[in-house]
C-alpha atoms as a PDB file:
ATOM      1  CA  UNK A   1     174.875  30.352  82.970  1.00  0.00           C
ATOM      2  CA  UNK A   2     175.282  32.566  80.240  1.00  0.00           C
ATOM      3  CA  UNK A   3     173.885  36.294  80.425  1.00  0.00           C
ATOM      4  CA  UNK A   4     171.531  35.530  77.249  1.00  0.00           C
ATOM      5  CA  UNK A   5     169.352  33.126  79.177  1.00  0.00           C
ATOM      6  CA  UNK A   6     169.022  34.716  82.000  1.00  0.00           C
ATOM      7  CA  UNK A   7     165.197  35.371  83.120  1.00  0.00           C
ATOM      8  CA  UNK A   8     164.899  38.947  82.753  1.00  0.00           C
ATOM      9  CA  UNK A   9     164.263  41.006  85.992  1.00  0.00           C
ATOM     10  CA  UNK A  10     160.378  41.856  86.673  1.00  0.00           C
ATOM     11  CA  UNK A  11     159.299  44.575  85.734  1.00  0.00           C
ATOM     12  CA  UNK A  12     157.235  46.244  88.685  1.00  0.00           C
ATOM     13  CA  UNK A  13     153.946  46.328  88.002  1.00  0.00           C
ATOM     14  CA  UNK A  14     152.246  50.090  87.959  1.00  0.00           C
ATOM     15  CA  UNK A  15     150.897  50.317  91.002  1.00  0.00           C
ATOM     16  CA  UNK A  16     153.482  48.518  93.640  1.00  0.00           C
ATOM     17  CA  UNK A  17     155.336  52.070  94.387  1.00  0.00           C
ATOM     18  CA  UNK A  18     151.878  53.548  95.459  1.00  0.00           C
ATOM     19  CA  UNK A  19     151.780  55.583  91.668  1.00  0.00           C
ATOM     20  CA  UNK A  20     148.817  53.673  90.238  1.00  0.00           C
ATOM     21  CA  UNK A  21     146.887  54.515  93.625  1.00  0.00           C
ATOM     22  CA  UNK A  22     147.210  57.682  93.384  1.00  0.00           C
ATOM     23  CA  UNK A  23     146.300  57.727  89.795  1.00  0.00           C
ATOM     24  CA  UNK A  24     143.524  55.748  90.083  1.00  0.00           C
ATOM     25  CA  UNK A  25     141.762  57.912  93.209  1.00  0.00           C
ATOM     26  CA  UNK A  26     142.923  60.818  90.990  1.00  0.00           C
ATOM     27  CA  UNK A  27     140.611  60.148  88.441  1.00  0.00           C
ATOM     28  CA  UNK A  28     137.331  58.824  91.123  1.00  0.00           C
ATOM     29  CA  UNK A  29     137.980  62.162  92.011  1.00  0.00           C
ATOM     30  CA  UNK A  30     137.554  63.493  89.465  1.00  0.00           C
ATOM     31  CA  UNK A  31     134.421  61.827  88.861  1.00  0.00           C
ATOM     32  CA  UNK A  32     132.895  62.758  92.067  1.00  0.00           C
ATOM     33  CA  UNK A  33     133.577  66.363  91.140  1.00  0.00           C
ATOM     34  CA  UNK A  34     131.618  66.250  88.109  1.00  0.00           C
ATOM     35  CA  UNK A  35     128.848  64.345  89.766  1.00  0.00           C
ATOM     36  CA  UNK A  36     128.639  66.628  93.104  1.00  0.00           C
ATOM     37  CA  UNK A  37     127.655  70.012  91.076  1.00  0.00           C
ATOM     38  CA  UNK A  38     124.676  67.906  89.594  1.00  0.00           C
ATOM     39  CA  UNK A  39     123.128  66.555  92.779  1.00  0.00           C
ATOM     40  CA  UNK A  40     123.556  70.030  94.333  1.00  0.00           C
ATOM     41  CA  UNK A  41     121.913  71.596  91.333  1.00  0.00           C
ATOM     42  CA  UNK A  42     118.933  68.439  91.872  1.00  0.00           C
ATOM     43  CA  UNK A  43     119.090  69.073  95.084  1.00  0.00           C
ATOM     44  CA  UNK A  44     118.387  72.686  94.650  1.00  0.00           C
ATOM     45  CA  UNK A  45     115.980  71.905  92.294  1.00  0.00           C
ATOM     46  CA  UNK A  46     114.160  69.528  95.071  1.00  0.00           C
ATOM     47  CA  UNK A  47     114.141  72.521  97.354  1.00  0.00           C
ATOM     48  CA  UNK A  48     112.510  75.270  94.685  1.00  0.00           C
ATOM     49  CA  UNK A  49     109.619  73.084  92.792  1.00  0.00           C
ATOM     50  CA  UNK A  50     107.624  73.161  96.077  1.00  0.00           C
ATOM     51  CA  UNK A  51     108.081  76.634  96.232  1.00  0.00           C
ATOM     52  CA  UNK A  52     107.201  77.234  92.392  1.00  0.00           C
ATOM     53  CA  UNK A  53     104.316  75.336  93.125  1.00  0.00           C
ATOM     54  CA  UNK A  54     102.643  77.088  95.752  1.00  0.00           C
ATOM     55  CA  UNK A  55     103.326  80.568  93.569  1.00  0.00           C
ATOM     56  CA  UNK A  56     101.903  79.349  90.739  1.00  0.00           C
ATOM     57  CA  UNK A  57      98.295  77.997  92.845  1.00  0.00           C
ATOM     58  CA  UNK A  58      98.065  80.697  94.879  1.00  0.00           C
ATOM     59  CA  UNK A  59      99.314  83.705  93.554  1.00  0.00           C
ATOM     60  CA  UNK A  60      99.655  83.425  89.852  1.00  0.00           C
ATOM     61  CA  UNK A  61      96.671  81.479  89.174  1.00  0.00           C
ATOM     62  CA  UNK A  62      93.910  83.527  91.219  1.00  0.00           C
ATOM     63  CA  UNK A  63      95.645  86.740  89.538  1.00  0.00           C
ATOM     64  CA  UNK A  64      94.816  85.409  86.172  1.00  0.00           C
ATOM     65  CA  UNK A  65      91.404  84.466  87.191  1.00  0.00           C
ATOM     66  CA  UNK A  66      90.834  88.205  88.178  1.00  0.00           C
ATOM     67  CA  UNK A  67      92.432  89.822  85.440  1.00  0.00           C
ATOM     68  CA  UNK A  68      89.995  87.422  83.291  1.00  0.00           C
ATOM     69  CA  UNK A  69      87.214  88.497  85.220  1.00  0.00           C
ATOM     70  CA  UNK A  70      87.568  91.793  84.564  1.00  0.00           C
ATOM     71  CA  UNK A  71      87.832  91.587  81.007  1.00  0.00           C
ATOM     72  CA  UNK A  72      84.480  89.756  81.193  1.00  0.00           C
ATOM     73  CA  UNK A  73      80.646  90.178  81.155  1.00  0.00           C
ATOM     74  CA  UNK A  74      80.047  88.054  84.176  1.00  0.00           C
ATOM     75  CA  UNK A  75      76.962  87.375  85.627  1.00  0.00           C
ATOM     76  CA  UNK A  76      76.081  84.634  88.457  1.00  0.00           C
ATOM     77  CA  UNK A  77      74.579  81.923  85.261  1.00  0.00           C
ATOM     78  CA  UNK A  78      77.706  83.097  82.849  1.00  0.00           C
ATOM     79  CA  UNK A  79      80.049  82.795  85.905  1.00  0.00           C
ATOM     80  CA  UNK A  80      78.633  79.221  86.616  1.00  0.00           C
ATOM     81  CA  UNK A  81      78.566  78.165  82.930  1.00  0.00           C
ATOM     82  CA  UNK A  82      82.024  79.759  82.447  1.00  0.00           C
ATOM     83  CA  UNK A  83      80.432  81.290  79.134  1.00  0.00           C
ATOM     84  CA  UNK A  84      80.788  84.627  79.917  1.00  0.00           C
ATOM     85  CA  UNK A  85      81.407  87.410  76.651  1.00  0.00           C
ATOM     86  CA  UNK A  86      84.291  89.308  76.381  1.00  0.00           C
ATOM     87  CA  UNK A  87      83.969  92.922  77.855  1.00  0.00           C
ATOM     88  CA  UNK A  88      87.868  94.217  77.242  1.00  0.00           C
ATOM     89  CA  UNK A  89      88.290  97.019  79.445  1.00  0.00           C
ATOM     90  CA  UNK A  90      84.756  98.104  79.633  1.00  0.00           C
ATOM     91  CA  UNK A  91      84.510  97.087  83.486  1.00  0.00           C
ATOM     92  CA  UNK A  92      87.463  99.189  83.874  1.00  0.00           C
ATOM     93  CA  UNK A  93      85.616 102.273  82.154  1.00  0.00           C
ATOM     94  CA  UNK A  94      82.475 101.577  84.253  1.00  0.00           C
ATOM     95  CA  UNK A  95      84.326 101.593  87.341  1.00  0.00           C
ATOM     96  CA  UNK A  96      86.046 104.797  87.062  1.00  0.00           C
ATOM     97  CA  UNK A  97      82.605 106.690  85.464  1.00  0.00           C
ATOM     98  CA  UNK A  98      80.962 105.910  88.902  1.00  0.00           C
ATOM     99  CA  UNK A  99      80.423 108.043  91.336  1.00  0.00           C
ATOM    100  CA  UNK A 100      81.821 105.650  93.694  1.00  0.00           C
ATOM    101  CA  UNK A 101      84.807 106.059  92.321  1.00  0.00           C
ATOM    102  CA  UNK A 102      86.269 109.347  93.303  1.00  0.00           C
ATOM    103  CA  UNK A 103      84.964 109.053  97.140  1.00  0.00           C
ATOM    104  CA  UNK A 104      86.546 105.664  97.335  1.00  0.00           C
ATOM    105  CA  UNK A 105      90.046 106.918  95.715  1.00  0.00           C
ATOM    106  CA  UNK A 106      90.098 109.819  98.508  1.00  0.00           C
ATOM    107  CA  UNK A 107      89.258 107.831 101.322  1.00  0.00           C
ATOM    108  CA  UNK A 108      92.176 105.037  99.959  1.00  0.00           C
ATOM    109  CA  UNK A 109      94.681 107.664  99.466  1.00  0.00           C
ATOM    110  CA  UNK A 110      93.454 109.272 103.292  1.00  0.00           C
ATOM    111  CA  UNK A 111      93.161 105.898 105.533  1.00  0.00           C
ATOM    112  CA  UNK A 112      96.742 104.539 103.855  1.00  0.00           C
ATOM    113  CA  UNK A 113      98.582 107.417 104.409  1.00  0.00           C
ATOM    114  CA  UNK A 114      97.380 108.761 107.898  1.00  0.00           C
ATOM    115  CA  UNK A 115      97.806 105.045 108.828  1.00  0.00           C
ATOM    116  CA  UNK A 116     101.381 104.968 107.832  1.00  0.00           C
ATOM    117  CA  UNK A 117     102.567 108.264 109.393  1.00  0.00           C
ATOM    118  CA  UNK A 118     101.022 108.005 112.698  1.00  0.00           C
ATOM    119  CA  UNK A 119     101.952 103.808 112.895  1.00  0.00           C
ATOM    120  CA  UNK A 120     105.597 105.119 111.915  1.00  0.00           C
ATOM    121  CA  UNK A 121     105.976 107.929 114.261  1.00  0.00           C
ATOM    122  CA  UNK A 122     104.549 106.152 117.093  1.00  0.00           C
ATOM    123  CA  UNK A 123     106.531 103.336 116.243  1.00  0.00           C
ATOM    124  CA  UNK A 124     109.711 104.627 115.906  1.00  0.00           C
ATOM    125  CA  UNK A 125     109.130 106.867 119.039  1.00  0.00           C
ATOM    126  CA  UNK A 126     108.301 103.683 121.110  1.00  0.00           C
ATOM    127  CA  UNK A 127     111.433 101.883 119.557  1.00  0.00           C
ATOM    128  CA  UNK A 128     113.543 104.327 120.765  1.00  0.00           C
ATOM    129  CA  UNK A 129     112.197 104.555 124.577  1.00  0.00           C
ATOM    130  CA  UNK A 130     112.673 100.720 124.371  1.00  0.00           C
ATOM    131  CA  UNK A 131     116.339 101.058 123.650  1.00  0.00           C
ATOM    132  CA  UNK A 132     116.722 102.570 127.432  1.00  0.00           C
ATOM    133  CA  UNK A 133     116.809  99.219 129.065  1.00  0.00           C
ATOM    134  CA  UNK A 134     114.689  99.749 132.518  1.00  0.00           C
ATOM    135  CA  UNK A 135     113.279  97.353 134.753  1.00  0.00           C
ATOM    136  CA  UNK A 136     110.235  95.283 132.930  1.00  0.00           C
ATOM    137  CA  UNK A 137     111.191  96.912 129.952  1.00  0.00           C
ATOM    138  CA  UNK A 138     110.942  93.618 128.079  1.00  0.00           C
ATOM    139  CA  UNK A 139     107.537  93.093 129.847  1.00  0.00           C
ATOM    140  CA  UNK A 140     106.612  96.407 128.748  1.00  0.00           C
ATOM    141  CA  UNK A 141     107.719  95.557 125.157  1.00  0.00           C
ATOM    142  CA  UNK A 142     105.972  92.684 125.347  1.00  0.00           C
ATOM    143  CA  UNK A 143     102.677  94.067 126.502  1.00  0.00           C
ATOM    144  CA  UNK A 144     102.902  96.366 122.918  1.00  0.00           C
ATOM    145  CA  UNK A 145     102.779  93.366 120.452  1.00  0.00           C
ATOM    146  CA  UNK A 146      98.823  92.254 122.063  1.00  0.00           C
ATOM    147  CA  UNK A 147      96.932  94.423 118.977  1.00  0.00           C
ATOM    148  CA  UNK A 148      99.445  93.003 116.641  1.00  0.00           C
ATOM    149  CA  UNK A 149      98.650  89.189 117.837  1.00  0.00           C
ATOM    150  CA  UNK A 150      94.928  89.450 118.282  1.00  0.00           C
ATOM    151  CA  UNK A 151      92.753  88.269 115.540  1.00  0.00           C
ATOM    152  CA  UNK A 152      91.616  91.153 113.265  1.00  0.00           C
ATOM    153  CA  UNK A 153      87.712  90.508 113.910  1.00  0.00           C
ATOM    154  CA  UNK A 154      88.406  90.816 117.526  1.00  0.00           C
ATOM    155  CA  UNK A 155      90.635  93.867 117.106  1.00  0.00           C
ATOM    156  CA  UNK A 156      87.719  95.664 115.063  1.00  0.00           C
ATOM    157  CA  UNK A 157      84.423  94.561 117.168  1.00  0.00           C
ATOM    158  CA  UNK A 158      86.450  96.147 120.199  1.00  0.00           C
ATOM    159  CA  UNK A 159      87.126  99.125 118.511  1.00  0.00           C
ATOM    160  CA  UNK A 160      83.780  98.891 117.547  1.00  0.00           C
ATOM    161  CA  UNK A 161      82.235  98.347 120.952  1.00  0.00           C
ATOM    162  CA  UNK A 162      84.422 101.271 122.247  1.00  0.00           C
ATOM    163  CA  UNK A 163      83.649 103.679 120.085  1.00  0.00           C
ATOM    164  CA  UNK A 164      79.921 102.976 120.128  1.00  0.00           C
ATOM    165  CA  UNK A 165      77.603 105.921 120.075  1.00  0.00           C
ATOM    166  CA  UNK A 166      75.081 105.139 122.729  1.00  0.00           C
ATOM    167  CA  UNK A 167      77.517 102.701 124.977  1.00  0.00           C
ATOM    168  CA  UNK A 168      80.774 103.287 124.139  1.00  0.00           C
ATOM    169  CA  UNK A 169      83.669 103.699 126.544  1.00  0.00           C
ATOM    170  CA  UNK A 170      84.976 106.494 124.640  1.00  0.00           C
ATOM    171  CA  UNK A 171      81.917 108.823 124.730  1.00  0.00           C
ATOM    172  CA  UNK A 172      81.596 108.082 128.716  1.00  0.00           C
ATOM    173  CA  UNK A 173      85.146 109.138 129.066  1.00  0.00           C
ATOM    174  CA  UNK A 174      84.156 112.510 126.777  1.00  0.00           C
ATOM    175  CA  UNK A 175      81.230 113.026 128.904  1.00  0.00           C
ATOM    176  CA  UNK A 176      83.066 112.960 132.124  1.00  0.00           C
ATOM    177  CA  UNK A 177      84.922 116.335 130.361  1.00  0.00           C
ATOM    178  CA  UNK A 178      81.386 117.411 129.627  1.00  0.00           C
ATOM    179  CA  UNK A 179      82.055 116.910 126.050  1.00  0.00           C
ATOM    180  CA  UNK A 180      78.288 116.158 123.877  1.00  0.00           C
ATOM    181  CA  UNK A 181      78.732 112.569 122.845  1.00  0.00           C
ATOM    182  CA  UNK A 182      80.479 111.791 119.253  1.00  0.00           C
ATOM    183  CA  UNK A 183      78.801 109.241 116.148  1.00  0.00           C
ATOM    184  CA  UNK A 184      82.053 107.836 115.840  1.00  0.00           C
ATOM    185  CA  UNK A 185      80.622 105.087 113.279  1.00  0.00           C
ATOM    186  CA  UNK A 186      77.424 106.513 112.041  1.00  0.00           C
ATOM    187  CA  UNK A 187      78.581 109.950 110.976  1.00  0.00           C
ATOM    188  CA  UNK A 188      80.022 110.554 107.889  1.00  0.00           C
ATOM    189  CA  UNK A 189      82.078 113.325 108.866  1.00  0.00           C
ATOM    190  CA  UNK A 190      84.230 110.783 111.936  1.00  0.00           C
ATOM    191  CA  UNK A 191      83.624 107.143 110.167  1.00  0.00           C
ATOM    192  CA  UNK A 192      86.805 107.459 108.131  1.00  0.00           C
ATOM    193  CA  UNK A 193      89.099 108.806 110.915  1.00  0.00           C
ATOM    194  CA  UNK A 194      87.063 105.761 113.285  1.00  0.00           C
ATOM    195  CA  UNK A 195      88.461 102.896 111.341  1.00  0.00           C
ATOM    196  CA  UNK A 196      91.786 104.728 110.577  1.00  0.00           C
ATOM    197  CA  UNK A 197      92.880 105.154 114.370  1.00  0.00           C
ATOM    198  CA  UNK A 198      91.723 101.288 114.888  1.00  0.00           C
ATOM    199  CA  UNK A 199      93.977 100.734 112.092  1.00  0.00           C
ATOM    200  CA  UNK A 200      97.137 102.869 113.516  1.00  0.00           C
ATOM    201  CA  UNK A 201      96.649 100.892 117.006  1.00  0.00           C
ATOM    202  CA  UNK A 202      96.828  97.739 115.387  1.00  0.00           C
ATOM    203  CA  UNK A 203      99.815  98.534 112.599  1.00  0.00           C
ATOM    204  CA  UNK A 204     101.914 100.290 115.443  1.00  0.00           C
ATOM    205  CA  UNK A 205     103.622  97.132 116.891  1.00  0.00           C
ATOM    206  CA  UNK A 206     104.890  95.805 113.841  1.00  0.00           C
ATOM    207  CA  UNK A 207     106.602  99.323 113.276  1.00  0.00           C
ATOM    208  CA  UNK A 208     107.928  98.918 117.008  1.00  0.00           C
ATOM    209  CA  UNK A 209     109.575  95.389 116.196  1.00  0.00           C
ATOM    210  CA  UNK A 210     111.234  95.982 113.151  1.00  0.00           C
ATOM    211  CA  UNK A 211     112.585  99.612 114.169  1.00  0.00           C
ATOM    212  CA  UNK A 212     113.518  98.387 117.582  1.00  0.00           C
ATOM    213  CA  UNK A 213     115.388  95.819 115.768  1.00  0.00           C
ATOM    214  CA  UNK A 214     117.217  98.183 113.073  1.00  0.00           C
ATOM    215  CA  UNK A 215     118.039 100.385 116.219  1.00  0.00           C
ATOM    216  CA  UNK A 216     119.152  97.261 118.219  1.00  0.00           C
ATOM    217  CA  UNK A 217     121.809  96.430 115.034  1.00  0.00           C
ATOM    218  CA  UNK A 218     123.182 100.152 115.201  1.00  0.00           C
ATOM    219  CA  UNK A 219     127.180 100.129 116.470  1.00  0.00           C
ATOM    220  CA  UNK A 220     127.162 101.542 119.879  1.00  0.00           C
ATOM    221  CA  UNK A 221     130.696 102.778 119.081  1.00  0.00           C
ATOM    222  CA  UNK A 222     129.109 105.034 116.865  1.00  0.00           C
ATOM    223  CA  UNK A 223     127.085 106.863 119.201  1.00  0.00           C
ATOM    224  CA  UNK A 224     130.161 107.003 121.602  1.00  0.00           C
ATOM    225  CA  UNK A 225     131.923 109.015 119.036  1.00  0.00           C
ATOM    226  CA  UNK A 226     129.081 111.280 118.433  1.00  0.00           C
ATOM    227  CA  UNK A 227     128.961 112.096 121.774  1.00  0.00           C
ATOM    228  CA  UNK A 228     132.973 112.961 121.866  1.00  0.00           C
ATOM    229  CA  UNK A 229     131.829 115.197 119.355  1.00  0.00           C
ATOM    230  CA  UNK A 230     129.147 117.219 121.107  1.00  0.00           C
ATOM    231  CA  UNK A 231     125.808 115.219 119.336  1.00  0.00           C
ATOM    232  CA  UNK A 232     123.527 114.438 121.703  1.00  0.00           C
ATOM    233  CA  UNK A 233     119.764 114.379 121.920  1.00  0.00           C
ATOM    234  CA  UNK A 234     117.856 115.469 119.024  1.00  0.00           C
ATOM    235  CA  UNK A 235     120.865 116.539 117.295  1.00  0.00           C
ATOM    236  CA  UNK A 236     122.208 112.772 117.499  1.00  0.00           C
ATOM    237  CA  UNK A 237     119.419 111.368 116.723  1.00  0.00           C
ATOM    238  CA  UNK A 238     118.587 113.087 113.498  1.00  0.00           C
ATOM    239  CA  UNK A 239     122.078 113.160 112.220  1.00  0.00           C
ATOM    240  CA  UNK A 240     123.232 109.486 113.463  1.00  0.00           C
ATOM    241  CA  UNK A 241     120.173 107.246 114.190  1.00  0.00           C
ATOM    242  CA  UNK A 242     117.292 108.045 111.742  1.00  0.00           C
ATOM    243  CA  UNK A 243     119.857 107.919 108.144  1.00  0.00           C
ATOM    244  CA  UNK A 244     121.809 104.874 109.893  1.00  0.00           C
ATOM    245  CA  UNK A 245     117.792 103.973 110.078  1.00  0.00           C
ATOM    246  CA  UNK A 246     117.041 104.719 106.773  1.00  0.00           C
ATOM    247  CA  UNK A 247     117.572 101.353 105.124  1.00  0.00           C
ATOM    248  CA  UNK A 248     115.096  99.456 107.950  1.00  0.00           C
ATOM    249  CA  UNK A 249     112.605 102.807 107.716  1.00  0.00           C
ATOM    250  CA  UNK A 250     112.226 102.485 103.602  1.00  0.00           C
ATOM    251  CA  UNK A 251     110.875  98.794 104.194  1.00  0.00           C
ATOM    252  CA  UNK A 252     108.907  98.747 107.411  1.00  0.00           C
ATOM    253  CA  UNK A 253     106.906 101.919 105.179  1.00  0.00           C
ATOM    254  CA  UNK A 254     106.851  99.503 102.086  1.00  0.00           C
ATOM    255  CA  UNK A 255     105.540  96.813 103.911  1.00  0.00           C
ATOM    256  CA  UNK A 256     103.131  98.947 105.785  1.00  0.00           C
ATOM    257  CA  UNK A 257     101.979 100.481 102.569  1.00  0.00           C
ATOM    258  CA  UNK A 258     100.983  97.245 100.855  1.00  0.00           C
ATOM    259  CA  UNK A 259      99.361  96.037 104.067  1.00  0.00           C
ATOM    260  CA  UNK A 260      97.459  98.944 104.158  1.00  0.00           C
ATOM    261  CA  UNK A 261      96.037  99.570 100.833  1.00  0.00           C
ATOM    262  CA  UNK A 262      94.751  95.940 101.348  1.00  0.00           C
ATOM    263  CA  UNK A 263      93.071  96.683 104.544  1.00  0.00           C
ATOM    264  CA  UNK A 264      89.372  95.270 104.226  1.00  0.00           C
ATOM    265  CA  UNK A 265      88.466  93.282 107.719  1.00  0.00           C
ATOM    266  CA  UNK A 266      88.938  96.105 109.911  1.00  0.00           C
ATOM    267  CA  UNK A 267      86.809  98.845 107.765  1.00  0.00           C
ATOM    268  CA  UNK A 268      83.620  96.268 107.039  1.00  0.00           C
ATOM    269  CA  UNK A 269      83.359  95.078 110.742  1.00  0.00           C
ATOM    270  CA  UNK A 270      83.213  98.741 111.642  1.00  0.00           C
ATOM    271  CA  UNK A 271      81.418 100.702 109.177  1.00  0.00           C
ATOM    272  CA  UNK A 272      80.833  98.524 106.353  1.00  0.00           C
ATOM    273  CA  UNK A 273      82.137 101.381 104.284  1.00  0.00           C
ATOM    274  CA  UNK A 274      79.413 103.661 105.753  1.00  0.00           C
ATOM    275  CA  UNK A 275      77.348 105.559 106.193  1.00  0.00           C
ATOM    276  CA  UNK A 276      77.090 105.741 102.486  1.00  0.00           C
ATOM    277  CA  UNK A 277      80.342 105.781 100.916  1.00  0.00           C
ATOM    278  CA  UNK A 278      81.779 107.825 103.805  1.00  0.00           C
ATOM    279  CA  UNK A 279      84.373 105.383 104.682  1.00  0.00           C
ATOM    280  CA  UNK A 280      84.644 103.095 101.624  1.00  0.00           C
ATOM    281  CA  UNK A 281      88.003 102.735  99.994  1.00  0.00           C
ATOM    282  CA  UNK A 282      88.751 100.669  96.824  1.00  0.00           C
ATOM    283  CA  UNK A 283      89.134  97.265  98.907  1.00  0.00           C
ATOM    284  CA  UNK A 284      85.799  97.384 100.829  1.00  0.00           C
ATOM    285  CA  UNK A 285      84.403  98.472  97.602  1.00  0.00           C
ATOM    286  CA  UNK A 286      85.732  95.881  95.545  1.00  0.00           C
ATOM    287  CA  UNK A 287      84.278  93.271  97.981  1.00  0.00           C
ATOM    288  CA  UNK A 288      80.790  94.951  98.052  1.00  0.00           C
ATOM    289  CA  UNK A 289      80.818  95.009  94.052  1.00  0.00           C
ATOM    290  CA  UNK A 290      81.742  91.536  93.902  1.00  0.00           C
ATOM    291  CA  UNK A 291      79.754  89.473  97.107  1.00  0.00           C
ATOM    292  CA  UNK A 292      78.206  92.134  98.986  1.00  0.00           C
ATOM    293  CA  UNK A 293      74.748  92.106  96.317  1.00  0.00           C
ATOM    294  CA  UNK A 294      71.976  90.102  95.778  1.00  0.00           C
ATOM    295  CA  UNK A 295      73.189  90.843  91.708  1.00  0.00           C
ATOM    296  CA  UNK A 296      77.039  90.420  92.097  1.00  0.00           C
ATOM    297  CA  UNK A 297      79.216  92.485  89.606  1.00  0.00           C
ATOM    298  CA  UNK A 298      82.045  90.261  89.259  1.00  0.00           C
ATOM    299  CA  UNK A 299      83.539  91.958  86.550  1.00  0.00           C
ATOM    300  CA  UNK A 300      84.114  95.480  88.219  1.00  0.00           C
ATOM    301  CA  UNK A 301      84.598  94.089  91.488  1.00  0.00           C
ATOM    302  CA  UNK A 302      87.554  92.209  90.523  1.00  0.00           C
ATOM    303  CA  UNK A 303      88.765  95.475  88.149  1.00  0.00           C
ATOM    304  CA  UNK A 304      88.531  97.741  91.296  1.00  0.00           C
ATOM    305  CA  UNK A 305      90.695  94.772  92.649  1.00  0.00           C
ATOM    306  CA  UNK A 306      93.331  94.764  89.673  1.00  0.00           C
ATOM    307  CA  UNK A 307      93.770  98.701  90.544  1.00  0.00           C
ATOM    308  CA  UNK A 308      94.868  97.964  93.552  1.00  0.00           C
ATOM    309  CA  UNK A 309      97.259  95.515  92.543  1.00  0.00           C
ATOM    310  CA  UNK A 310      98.643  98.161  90.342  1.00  0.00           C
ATOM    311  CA  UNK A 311      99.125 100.469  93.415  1.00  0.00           C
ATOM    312  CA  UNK A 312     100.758  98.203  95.226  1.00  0.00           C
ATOM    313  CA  UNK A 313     103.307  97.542  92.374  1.00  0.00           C
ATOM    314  CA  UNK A 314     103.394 100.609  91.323  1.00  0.00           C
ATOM    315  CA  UNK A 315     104.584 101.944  94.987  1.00  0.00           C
ATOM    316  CA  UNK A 316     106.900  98.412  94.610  1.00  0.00           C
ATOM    317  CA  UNK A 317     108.992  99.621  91.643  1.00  0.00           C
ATOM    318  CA  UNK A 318     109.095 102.857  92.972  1.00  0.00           C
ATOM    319  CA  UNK A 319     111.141 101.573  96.049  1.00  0.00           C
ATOM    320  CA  UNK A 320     113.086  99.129  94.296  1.00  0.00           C
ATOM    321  CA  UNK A 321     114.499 102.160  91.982  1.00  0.00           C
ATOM    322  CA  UNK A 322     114.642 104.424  95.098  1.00  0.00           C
ATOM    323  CA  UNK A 323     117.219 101.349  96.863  1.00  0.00           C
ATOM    324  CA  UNK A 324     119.349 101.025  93.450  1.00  0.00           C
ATOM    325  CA  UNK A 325     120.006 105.067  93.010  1.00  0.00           C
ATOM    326  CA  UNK A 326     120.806 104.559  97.019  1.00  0.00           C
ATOM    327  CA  UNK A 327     123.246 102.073  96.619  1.00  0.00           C
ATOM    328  CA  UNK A 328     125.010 103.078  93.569  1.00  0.00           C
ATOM    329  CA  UNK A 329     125.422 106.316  94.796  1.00  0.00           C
END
């Protein structure tokens, strides 16, 4: 047969030596690679619109509604008929012209920070007699977290019932001394420290839990070589423990702080903010202004509110700046 006709050989077609396989799952892969970082990003998506949500309901919205209030006239028809004129900050100007308003200011400034030192101290101090493991230490631990779970209403009506004048199992434990009985809640000169020392009993176990825990993440390979090096005691304590506490002490106090300028349950099952003003700060105030009247003030009630907001943010911003200068330097 001559070479001319001859069939010419086949030619192999792309994929038989296992090329166009490769080729071809080459470029699926491909594919799936540029759809996987969109269904992550939907699925993230999926995950923060609930979130989002429930921000936007309860917290943004209801902080409009009472920065709107007080920049309004409201009364109970105008607050009904939503028709209420604009005011600008002339709730704001009535609020600080009362009288109410420096009383209320002290006693804020007095209740939040007594709270926070003592529930601090004692907290801390507890934390660290916890970190000696003894027999029913955990039970012990344990026992410490009770005014922490308890329902705040319960909490304050057995402070209350305790430190009743004419009943009260403080005053029969001060008479046993021979000590004249005290008007824990009806005297203006104790009322204020009454519902601050029900306050410091109940804040005290959440300081214990979070410092135990920052002292429970501490190296114990750092105290070893503190020890090697003569520290023990106080001296260890105060120059290894409380700045390799620091971090965990900055936010249990931030935390604490915000909690406690919002305190409100405790102080109006107690004293109602009385006698008088005598234990009033700007939260029991703020709820008397706007429910606690026949007439409610809405508009200076929810003011009083909006200053406390700015406390607590204030206070925020000065920690956040306080962590960055930290951690840069």
């Amino acid at each position: 047969m001559n070479h001319a006709t001859q069939t010419p050989a086949t030619v192999p077609a792309v994929g038989d030596d296992g090329r166009g396989d490769r080729v071809w799952q080459h470029h699926r892969g491909r594919r799936g690679a540029a759809h996987r970082p969109r269904s992550s990003q939907w699925a993230a998506w999926g995950f923060l619109v609930p979130i989002v949500i429930y921000l936007l309901v309860f917290y943004a919205y209801p902080l409009y509604r009472n920065v709107e209030l007080s920049l309004r006239d409201y009364t109970v028809r105008s607050f009904v008929r939503g028709d209420a004129p604009f005011a600008g900050l002339a709730n704001y100007v009535k609020v600080i012209g009362d009288a109410t308003f420096g009383p209320a200011l002290w006693h804020t400034v007095v209740f939040t920070l007594v709270s926070l030192v003592f529930q601090f101290t004692i907290g801390l101090g507890l934390a660290v007699f916890f970190t000696r493991h003894f027999p029913l230490s955990a039970t012990l631990r344990a026992l410490f977290l009770v005014p922490w779970l308890l329902p705040l209403i319960v909490s304050a009506s057995t402070w209350s019932w305790l430190l009743n004048s004419e009943s009260g199992v403080v005053n029969d434990v001060l008479g046993v001394f021979g000590a004249a009985p005290v008007h824990w809640l009806t005297s203006p000169d104790w009322s204020l420290w009454s519902v601050t020392i029900a306050n410091i009993w109940i804040g005290v176990p959440f300081n214990l839990v979070v410092l135990y825990s920052g002292l429970q993440a501490i190296d114990r390979s750092i105290y070893e070589a503190a020890e090697l090096d003569g520290a023990a005691g106080w001296r260890r304590f105060w120059s290894v423990t409380f700045p390799l506490l620091r971090p965990v002490s900055a936010i249990t106090l931030m935390l604490g702080l915000v909690y406690t300028l919002k305190v409100f349950d405790i102080i109006w099952i107690m004293t109602r903010g009385g006698p008088s003003v005598s234990s009033t700060t700007f939260a029991t105030w703020s709820y008397r202004l706007g429910f606690g009247n026949l007439l409610p003030a809405f508009g200076p009630g929810a003011a009083v509110g909006n200053l406390l907001i700015v406390a607590a943010l204030a206070c925020g911003l000065i920690y956040i700046r306080v962590q960055r200068r930290q951690a840069s330097s």
